[in-house]
Protein backbone atom coordinates (compact mmCIF):
# COMPACT_ATOMS: atom_id res chain seq x y z
CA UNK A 1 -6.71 -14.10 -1.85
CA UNK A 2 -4.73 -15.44 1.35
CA UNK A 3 -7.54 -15.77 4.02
CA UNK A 4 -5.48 -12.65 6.15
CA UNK A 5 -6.05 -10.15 3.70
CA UNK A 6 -9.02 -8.34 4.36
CA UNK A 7 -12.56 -8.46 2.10
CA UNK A 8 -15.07 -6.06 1.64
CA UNK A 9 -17.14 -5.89 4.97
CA UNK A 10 -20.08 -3.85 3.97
CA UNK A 11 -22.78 -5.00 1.72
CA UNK A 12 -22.72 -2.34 -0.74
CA UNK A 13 -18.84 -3.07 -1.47
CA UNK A 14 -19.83 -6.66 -1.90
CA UNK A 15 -22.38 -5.92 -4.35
CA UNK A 16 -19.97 -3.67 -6.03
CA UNK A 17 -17.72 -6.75 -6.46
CA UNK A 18 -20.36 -9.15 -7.98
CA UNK A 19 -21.46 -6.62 -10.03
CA UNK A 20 -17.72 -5.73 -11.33
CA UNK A 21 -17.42 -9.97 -11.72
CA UNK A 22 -20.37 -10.44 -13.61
CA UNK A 23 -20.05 -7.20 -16.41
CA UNK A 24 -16.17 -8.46 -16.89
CA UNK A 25 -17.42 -11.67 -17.63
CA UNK A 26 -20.13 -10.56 -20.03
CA UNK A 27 -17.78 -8.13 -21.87
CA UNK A 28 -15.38 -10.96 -22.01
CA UNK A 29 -17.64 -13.55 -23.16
CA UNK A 30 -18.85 -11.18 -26.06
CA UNK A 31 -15.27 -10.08 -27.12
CA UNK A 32 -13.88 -13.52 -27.00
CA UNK A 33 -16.49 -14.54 -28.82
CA UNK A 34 -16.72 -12.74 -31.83
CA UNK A 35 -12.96 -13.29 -31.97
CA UNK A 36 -12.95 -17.15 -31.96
CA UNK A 37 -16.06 -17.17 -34.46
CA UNK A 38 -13.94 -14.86 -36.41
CA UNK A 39 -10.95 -17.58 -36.38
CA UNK A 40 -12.04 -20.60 -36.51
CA UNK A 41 -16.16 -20.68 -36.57
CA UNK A 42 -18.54 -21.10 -33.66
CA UNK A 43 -17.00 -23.87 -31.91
CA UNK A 44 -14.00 -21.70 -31.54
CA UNK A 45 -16.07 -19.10 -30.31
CA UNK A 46 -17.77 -20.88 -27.72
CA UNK A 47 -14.24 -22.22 -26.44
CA UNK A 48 -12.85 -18.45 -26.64
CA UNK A 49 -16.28 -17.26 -24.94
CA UNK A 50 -15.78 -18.89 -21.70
CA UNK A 51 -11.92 -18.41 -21.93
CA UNK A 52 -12.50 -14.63 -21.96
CA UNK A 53 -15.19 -14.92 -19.34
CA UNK A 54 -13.13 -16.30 -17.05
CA UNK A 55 -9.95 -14.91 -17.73
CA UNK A 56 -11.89 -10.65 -17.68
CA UNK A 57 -13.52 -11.68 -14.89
CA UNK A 58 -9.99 -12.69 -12.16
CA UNK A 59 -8.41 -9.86 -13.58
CA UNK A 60 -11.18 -7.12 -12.89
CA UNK A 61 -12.39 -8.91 -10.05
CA UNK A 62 -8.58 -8.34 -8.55
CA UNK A 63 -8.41 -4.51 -9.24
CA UNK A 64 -11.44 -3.91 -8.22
CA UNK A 65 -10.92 -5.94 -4.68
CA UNK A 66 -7.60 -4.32 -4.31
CA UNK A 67 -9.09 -0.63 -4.94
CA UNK A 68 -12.09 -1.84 -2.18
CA UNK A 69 -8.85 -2.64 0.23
CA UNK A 70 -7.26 0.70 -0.49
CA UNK A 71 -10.11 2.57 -0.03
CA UNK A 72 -10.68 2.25 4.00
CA UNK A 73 -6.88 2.53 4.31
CA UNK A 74 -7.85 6.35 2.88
CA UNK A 75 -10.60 7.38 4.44
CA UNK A 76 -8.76 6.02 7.74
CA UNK A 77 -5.72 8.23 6.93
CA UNK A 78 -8.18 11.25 6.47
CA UNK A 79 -9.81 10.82 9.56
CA UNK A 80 -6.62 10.49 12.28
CA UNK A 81 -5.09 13.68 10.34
CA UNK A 82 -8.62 15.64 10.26
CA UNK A 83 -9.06 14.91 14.09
């Protein structure tokens, strides 16, 4: 994220992040997992584990940061036309 763009300011929408990071991560882990174990045997799987941690985890952690950023741009928009 380019340090212009905005970030979620209130601490609820922060937690929402973390908590979006961290259950990506586990269902990735799990996934990848079984996967590699299912390919090449547990060594594999570890590898794959942390692969699909990290790789569920950018990709969820971006749409769900992009749909915090959208989100005041909304209620803003409701606001000026309500009033």
């Amino acid at each position: 994220m380019h340090p212009s763009e905005s970030v979620p300011t209130t601490p609820l929408q922060r937690w929402l992040l973390r908590l979006v990071y961290g259950l990506a991560a586990m269902l990735g882990m799990v996934y990848s997992y079984d996967f590699g174990k299912v390919i090449g045997g547990p060594l594999v799987g570890v590898v794959l584990a942390l692969n699909g941690a990290v790789f569920c985890s950018i990709v969820a952690g971006a749409l769900a940061e992009r749909l915090c950023r959208a989100q005041p741009a909304a209620s803003q928009t409701r606001r000026t036309s309500a009033g």
